[in-house]
Protein backbone atom coordinates (compact mmCIF):
# COMPACT_ATOMS: atom_id res chain seq x y z
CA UNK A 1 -21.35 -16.07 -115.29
CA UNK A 2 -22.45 -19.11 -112.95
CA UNK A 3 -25.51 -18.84 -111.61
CA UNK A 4 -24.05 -18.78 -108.09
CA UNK A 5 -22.08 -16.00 -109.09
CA UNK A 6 -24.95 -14.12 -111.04
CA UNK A 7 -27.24 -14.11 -108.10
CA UNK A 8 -24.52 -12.84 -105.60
CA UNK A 9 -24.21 -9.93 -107.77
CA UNK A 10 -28.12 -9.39 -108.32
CA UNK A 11 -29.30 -6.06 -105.69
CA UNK A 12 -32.39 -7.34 -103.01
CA UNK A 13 -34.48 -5.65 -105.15
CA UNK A 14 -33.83 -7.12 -108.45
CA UNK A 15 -33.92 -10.90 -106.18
CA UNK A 16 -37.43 -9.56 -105.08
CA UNK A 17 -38.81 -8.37 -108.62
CA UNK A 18 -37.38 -11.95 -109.95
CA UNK A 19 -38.78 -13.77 -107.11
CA UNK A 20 -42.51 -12.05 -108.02
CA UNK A 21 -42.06 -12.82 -111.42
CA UNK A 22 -42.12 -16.14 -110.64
CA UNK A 23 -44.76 -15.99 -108.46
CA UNK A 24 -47.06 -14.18 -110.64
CA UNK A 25 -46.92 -17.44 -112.88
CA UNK A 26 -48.86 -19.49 -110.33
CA UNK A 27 -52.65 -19.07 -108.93
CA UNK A 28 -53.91 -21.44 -106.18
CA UNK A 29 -54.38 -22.57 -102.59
CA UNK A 30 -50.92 -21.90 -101.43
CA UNK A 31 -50.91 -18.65 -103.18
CA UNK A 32 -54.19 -17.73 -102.12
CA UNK A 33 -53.51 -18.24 -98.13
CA UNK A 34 -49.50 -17.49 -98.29
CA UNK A 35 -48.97 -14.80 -95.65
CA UNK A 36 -50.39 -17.53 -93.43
CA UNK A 37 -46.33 -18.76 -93.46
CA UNK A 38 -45.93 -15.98 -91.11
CA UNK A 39 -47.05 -17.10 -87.18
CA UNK A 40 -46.94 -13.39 -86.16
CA UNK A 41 -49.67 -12.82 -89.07
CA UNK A 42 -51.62 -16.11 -88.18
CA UNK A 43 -51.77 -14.77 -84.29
CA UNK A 44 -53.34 -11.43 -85.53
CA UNK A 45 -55.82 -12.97 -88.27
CA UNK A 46 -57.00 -15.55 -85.63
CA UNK A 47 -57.98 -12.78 -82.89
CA UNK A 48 -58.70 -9.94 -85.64
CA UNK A 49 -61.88 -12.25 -86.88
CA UNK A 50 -63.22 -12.96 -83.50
CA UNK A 51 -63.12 -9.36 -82.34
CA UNK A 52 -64.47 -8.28 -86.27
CA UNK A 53 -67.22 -10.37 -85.78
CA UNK A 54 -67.93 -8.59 -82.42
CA UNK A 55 -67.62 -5.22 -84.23
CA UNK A 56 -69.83 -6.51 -86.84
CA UNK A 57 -72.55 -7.26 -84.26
CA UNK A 58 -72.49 -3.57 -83.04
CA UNK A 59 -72.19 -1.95 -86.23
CA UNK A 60 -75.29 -3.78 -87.19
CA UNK A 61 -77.17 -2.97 -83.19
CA UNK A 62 -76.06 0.21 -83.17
CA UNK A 63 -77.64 1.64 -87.19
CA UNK A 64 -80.91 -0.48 -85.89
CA UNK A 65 -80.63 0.91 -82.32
CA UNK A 66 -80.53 4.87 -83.38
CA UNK A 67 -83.56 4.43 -85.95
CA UNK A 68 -85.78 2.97 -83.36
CA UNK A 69 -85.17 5.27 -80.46
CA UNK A 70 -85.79 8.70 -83.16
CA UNK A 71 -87.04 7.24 -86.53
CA UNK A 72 -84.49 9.63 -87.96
CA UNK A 73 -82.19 9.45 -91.47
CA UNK A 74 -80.61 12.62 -90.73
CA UNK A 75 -79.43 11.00 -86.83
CA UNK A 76 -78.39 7.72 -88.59
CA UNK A 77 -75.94 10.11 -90.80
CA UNK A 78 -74.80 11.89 -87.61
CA UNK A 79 -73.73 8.93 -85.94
CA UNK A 80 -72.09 7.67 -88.96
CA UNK A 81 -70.47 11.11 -89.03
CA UNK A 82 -69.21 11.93 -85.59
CA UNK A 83 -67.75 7.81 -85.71
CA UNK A 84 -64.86 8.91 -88.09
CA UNK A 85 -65.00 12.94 -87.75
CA UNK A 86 -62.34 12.77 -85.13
CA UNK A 87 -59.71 11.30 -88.00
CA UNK A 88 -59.74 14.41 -89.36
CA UNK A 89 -57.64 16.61 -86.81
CA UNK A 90 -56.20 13.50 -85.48
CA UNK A 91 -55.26 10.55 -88.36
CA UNK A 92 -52.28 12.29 -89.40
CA UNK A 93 -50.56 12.47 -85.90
CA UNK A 94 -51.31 8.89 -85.45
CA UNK A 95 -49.96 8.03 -89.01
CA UNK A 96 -46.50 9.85 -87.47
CA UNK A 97 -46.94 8.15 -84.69
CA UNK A 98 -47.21 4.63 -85.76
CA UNK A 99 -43.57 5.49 -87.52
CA UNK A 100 -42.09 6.75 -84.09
CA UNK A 101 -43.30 3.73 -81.54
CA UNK A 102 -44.14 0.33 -82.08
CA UNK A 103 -47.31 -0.22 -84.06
CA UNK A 104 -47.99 -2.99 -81.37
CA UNK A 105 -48.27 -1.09 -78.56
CA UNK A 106 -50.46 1.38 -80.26
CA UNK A 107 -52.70 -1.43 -81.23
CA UNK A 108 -53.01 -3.03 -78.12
CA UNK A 109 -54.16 0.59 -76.64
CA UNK A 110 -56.53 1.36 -78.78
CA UNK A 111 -58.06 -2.49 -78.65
CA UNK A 112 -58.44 -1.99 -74.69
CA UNK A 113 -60.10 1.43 -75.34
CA UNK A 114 -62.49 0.13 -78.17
CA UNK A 115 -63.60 -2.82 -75.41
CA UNK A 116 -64.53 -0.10 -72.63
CA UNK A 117 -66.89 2.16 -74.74
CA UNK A 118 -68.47 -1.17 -76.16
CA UNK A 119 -68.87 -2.38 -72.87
CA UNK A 120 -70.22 1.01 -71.24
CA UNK A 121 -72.67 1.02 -74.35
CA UNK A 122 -73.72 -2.06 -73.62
CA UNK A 123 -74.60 -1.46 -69.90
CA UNK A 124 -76.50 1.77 -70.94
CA UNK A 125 -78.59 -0.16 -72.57
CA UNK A 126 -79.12 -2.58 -70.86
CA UNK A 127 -80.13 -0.72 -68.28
CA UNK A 128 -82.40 1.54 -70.72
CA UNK A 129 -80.91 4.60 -70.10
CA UNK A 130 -79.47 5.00 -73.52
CA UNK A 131 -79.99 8.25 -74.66
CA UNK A 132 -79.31 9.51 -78.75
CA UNK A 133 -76.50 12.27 -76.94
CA UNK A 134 -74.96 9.23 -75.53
CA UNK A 135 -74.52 7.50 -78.40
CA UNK A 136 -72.65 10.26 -80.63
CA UNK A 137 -70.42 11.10 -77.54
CA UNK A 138 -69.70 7.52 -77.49
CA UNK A 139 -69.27 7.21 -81.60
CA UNK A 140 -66.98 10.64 -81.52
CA UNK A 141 -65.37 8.50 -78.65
CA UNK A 142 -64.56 5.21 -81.05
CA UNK A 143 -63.75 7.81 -83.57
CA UNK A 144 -60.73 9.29 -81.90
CA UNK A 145 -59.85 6.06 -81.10
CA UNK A 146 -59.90 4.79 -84.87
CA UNK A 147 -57.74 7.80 -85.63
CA UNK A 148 -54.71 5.97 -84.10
CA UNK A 149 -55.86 2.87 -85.06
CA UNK A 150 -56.20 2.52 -88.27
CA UNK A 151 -52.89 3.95 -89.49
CA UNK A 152 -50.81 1.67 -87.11
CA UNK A 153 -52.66 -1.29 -87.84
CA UNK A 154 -52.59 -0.63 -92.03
CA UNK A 155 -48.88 0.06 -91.37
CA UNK A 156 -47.97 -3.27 -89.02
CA UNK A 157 -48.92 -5.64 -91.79
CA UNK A 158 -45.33 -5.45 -93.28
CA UNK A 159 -43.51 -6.29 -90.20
CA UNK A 160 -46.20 -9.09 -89.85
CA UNK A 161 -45.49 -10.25 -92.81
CA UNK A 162 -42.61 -9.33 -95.78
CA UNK A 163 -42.69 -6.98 -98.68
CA UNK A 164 -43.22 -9.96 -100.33
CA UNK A 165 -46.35 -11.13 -99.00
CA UNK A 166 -47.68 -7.50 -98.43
CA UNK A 167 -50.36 -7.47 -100.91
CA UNK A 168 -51.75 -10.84 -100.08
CA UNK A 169 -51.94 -10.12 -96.54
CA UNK A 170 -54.02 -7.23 -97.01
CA UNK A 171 -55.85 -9.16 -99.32
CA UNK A 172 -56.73 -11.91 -96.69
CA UNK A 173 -57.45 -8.53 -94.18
CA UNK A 174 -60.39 -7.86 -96.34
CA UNK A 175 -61.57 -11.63 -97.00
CA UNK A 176 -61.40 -11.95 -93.20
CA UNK A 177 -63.81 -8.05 -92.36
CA UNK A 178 -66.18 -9.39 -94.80
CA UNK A 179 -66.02 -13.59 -93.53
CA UNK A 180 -66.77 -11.23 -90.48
CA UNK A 181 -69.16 -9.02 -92.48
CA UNK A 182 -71.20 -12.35 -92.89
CA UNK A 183 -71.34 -13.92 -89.82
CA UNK A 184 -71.67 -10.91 -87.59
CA UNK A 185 -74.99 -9.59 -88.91
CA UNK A 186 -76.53 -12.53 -89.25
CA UNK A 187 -75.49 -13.21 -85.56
CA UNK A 188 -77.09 -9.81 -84.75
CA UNK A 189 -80.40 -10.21 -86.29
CA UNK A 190 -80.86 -13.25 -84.14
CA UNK A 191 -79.43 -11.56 -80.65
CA UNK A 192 -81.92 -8.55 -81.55
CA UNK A 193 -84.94 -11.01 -82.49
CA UNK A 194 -84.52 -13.60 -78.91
CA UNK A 195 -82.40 -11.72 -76.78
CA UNK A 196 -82.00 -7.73 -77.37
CA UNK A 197 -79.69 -5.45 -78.79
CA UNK A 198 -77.43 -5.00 -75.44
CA UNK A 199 -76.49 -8.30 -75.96
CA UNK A 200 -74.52 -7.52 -79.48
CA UNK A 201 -72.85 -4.62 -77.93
CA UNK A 202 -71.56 -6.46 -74.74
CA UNK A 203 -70.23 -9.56 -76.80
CA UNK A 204 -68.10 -6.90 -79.03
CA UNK A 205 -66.27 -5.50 -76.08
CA UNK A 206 -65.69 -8.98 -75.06
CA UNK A 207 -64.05 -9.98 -78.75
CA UNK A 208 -61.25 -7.51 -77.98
CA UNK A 209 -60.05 -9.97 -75.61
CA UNK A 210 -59.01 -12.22 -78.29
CA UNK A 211 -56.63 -9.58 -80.72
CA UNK A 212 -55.15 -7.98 -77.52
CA UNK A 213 -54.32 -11.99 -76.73
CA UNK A 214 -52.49 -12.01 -80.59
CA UNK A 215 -50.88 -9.20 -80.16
CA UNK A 216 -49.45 -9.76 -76.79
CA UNK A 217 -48.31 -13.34 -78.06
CA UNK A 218 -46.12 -11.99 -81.39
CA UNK A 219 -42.80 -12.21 -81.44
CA UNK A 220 -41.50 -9.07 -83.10
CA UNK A 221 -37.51 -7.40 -84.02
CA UNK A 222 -36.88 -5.04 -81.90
CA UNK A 223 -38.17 -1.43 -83.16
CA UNK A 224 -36.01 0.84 -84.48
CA UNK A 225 -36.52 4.39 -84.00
CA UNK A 226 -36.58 7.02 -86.83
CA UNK A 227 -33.28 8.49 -88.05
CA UNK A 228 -34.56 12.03 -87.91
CA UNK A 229 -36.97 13.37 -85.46
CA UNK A 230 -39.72 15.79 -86.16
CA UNK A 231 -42.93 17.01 -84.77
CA UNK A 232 -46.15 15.46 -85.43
CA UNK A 233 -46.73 18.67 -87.29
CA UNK A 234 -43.60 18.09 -89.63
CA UNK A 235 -44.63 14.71 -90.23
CA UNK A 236 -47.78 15.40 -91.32
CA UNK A 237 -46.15 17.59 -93.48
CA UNK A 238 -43.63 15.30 -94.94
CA UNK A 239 -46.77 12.76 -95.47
CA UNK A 240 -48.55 15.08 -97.28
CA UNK A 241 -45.66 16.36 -99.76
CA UNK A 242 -44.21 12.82 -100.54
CA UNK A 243 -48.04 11.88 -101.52
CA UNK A 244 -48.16 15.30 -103.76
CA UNK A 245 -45.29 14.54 -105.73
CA UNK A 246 -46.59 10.81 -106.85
CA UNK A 247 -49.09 11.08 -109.69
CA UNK A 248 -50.58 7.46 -108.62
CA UNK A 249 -51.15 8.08 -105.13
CA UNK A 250 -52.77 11.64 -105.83
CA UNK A 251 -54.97 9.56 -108.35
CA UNK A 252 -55.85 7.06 -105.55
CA UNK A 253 -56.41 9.33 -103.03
CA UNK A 254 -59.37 11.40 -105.30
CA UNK A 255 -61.21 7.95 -106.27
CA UNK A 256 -60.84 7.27 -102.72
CA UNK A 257 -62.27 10.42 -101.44
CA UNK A 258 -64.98 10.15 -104.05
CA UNK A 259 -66.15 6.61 -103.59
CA UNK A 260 -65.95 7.37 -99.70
CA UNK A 261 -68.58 10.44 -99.18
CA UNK A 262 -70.64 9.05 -102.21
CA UNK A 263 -70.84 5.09 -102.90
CA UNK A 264 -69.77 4.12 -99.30
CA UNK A 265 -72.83 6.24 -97.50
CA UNK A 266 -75.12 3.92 -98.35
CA UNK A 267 -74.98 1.49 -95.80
CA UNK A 268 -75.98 4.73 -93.61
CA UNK A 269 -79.31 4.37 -95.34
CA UNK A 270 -79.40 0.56 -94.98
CA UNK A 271 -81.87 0.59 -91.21
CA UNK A 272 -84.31 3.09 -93.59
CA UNK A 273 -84.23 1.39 -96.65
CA UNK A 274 -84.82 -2.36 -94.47
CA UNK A 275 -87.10 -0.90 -92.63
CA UNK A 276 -89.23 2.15 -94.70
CA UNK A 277 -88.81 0.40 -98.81
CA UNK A 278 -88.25 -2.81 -98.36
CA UNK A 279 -90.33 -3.32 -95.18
CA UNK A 280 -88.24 -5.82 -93.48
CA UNK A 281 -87.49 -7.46 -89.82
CA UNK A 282 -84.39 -7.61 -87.75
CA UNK A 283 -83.39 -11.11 -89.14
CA UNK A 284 -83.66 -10.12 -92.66
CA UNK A 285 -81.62 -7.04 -91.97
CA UNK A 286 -79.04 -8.74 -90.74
CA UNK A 287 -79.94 -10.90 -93.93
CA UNK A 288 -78.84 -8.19 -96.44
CA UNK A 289 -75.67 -6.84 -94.19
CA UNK A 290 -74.22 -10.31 -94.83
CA UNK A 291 -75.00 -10.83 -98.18
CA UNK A 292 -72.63 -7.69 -98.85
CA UNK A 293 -70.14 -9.36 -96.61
CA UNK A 294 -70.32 -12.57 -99.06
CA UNK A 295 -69.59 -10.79 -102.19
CA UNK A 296 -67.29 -8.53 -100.73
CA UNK A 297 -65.45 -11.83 -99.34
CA UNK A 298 -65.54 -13.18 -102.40
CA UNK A 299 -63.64 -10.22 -104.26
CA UNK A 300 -60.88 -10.42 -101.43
CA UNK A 301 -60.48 -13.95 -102.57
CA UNK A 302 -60.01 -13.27 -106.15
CA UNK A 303 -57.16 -10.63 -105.06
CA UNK A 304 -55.65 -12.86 -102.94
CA UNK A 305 -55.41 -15.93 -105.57
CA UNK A 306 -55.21 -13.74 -108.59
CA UNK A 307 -54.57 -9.76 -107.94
CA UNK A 308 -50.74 -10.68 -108.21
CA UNK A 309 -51.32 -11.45 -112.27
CA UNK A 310 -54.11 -8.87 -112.73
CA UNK A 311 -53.71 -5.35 -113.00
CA UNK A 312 -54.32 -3.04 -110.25
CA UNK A 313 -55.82 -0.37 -112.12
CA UNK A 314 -58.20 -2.58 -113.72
CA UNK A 315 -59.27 -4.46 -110.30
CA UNK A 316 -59.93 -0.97 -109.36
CA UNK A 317 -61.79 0.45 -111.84
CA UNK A 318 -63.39 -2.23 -112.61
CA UNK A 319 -64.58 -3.05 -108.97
CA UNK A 320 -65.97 1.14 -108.62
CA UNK A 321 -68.08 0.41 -111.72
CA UNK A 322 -69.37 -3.22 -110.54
CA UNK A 323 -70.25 -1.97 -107.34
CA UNK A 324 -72.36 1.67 -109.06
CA UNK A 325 -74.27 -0.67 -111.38
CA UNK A 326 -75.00 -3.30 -108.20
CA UNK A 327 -76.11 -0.25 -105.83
CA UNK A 328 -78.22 1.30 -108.33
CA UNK A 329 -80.00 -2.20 -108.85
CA UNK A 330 -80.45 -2.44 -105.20
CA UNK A 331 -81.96 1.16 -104.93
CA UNK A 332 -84.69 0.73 -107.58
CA UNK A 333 -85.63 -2.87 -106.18
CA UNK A 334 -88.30 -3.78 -103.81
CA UNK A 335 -88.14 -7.24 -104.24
CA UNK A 336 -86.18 -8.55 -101.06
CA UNK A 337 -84.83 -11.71 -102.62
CA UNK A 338 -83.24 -9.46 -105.69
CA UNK A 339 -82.15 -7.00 -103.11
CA UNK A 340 -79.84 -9.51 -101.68
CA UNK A 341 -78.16 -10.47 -104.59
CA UNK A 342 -77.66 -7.19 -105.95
CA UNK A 343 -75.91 -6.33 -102.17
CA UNK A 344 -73.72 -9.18 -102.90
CA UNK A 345 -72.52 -7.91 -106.31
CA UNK A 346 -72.28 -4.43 -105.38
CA UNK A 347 -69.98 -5.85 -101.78
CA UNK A 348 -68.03 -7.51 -104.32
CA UNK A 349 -67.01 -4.35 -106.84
CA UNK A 350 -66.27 -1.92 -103.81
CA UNK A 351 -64.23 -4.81 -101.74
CA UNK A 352 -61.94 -5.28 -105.50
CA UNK A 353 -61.53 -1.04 -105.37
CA UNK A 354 -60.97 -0.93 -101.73
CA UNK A 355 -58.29 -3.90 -101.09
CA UNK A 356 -56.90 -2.82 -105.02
CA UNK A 357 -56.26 1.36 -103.62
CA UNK A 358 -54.88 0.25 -100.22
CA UNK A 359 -52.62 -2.67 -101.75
CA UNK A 360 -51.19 -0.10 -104.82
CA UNK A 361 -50.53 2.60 -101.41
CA UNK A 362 -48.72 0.71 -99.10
CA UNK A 363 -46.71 -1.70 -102.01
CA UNK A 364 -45.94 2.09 -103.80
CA UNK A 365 -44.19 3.97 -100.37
CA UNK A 366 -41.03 3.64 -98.51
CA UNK A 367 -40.89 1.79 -95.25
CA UNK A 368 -40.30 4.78 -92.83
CA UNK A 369 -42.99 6.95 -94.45
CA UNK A 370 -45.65 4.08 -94.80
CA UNK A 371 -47.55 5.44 -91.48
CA UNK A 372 -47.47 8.89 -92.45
CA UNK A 373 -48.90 8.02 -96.06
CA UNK A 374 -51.51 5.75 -94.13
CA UNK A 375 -52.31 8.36 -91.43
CA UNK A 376 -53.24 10.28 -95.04
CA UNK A 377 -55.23 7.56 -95.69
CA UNK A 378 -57.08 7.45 -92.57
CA UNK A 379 -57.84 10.64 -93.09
CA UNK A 380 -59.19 10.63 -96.59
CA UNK A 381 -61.31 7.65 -94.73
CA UNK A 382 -62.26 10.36 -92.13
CA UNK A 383 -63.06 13.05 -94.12
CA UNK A 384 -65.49 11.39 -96.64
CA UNK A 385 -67.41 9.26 -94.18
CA UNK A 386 -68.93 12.08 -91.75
CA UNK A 387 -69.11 14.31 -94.77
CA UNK A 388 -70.92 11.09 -97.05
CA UNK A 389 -72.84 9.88 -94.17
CA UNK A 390 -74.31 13.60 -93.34
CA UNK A 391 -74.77 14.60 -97.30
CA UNK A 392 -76.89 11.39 -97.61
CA UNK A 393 -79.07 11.10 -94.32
CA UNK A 394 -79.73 14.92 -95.27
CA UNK A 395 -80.51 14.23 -98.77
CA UNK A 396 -82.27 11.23 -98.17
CA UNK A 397 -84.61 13.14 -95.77
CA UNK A 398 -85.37 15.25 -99.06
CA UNK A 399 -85.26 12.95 -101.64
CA UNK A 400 -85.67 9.77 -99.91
CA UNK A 401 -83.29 7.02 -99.31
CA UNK A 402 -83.28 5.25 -103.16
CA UNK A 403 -82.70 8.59 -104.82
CA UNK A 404 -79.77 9.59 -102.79
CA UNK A 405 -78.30 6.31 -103.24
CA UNK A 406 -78.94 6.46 -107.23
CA UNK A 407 -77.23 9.81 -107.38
CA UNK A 408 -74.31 8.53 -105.49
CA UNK A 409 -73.35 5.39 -107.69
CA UNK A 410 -73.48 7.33 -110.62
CA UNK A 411 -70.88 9.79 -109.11
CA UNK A 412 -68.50 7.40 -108.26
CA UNK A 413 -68.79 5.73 -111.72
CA UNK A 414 -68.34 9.03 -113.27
CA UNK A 415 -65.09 10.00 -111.40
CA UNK A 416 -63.88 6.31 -111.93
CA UNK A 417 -64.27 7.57 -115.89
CA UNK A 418 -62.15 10.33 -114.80
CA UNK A 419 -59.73 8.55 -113.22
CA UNK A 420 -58.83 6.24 -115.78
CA UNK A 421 -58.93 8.92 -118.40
CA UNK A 422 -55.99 10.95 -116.56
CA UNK A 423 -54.30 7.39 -116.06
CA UNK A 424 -54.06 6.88 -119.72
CA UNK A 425 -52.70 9.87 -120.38
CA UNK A 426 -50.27 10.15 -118.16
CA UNK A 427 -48.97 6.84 -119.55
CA UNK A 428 -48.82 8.20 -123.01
CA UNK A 429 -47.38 11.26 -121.98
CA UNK A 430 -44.60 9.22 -120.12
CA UNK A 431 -44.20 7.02 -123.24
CA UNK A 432 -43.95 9.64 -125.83
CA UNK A 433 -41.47 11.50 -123.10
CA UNK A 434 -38.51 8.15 -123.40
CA UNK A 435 -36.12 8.67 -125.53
CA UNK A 436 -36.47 6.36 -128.95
């Protein structure tokens, strides 16, 4: 057969697994920075980093903020807590709803309610009438918010992008939180030092300006609607059963959980542990933030270059066991200089699990259930980080910051053991199942 001929008769898919092949046999610049092709994609990335660094600066204020006004680890877990509790009732009716309406419009909602509580934060403090019941209300706030957010926005990278250039987008999502990661908390410390916290909350809700801008400017196909409609509560539903009857996703999902209320709560105890253990000012704060950004933006690299010719599993389970043996170094230090290096490493292991998990979700499920399955996701999110964040400000306040950090890393390792375990067997139980 000519090759004209042979590729006529070759399915989309086969033309898409052929056309990976080959590009799993080259790693470099154009590689690296591909989704980039796509101006819908560079529109986002452009306005996503300015209004990340924004978020960045608050994150940062607002940890420093809530020890200052009450001294408090277990307050520092409750704001953590109440930030993503609301993704728990609500995550999975967004995740349906990012597959009924376009993801767009969601986003450009929830980007013009994200500006209005930074902004009203800002002028509360400003005006020093902050108060810590003001700042959960307006944390639960952001967090209902984030519930529609984040499975829209995880879902919209496709039609951003292609299939094709899925897993380096998301890969160039997480270099560009962490360049973010970097810049923001360095910015912070500064703003804090010379000019006051209100400062970093009021420049956040002016960052939103910039992705609302992106989004407005895309030029998108027209949306089509779902074939069969359901209620959010059928949807949620559906999401949940296709996610039951996939092995991989089920595995995913537990590491996920795991890594969430355990490994991810430290950076709840970061204000204490700058602060109480390694005695520290606002500028080196903001010091150690970014040197977790720099590693972490330095494993989204190496998935965006390389995770096409590396395996997924192993970027995973290798990155949950980098990042335990990183945050256990950082725990047991008091030496500030080692501190920031071991951030780094340990930014770098959970940034290869995190961007690995989401990439090996959304490559693994069908287009019309991909916001349902990351409305699942979200919630997973929302689930371990109030119940993480309150387990360790609680436990910290018992056995101290390092401890509960210590313990943590060495559960996430463990269930990474786990994980990989139940992986291999599966594999040879699949193997030894095909017919010889």
């Amino acid at each position: 057969m000519e090759p004209i001929e042979e590729a006529a008769e070759m399915s989309d898919a086969e033309q898409l697994r052929r056309r990976s092949k080959d590009k799993q046999k080259k790693v470099g610049v154009k590689q690296t920075f591909r989704a980039f092709t796509h101006r819908n994609y560079r529109l986002f990335f452009a306005g996503q980093l300015i209004s990340l660094i924004g978020t960045w600066l608050n994150n940062t204020a607002e940890g420093w903020l809530v020890y200052q006004l009450t001294g408090s680890k277990v307050l520092l877990g409750t704001v953590a807590a109440v930030s993503t509790a609301p993704m728990l009732i609500l995550s999975t009716y967004g995740g349906w709803l990012a597959d009924q309406i376009p993801k767009r419009s969601i986003l450009v909602a929830t980007q013009i309610c994200s500006m209005l509580l930074s902004l009203t934060l800002a002028f509360l403090v400003w005006r020093n009438l902050i108060q810590p019941w003001q700042l959960i209300a307006l944390a639960a706030a952001g967090g209902v918010v984030m519930a529609f957010d984040m499975p829209a926005r995880q879902a919209f990278v496709i039609e951003m992008t292609s299939r094709e250039d899925m897993v380096n987008a998301i890969s160039l999502n997480s270099a560009m939180f962490n360049g973010a990661r970097i810049v923001g908390p360095s910015i912070a410390g500064i703003l804090m030092a010379h000019t006051g916290i209100a400062m970093c909350f009021f420049l956040d809700g002016v960052s939103f300006i910039a992705v609302i801008i992106g989004l407005l400017m895309m030029q998108l196909a027209p949306h089509s609607g779902p074939v069969h409609q359901e209620s959010p509560f059928e949807g949620a539903v559906s999401g949940f059963r296709y996610v039951k009857n996939d092995p991989r996703l089920l595995r995913i999902f537990f590491l996920f959980s795991v890594v969430g209320i355990f490994g991810w709560s430290y950076s709840v105890l970061m204000p204490a542990l700058a602060q109480d253990v390694l005695k520290v000012s606002e500028m080196s704060y903001g010091m150690l933030l970014a040197s977790n950004g720099v590693g972490a933006l330095a494993g989204a690299l190496t998935i965006a270059a390389a995770g096409h010719v590396l395996s997924p599993r192993k970027l995973a389970l290798g990155g949950v066991w980098i990042f335990s043996a990183m945050i256990i170094c950082f725990a047991l230090t008091r030496t500030f200089w080692i501190a920031l290096l071991c951030l780094a490493g340990s930014g770098f292991g959970l940034l290869l699990f995190f961007s690995s998990a989401n990439s090996a979700v959304q490559t693994s499920v069908q287009d019309n259930m991909r916001g349902r399955v990351m409305g699942i996701w979200a919630l997973v999110f929302g689930g371990a980080v109030p119940i993480g964040s309150m387990e360790a400000g609680t436990l910290a306040h018992w056995i101290g910051a390092p401890s509960t950090i210590v313990l943590g890393a060495i559960l996430c390792a463990l269930a990474a053991g786990a994980t990989s375990i139940h992986a291999r067997r599966q594999s040879i139980a699949e193997a030894a199942a095909q017919p010889s």
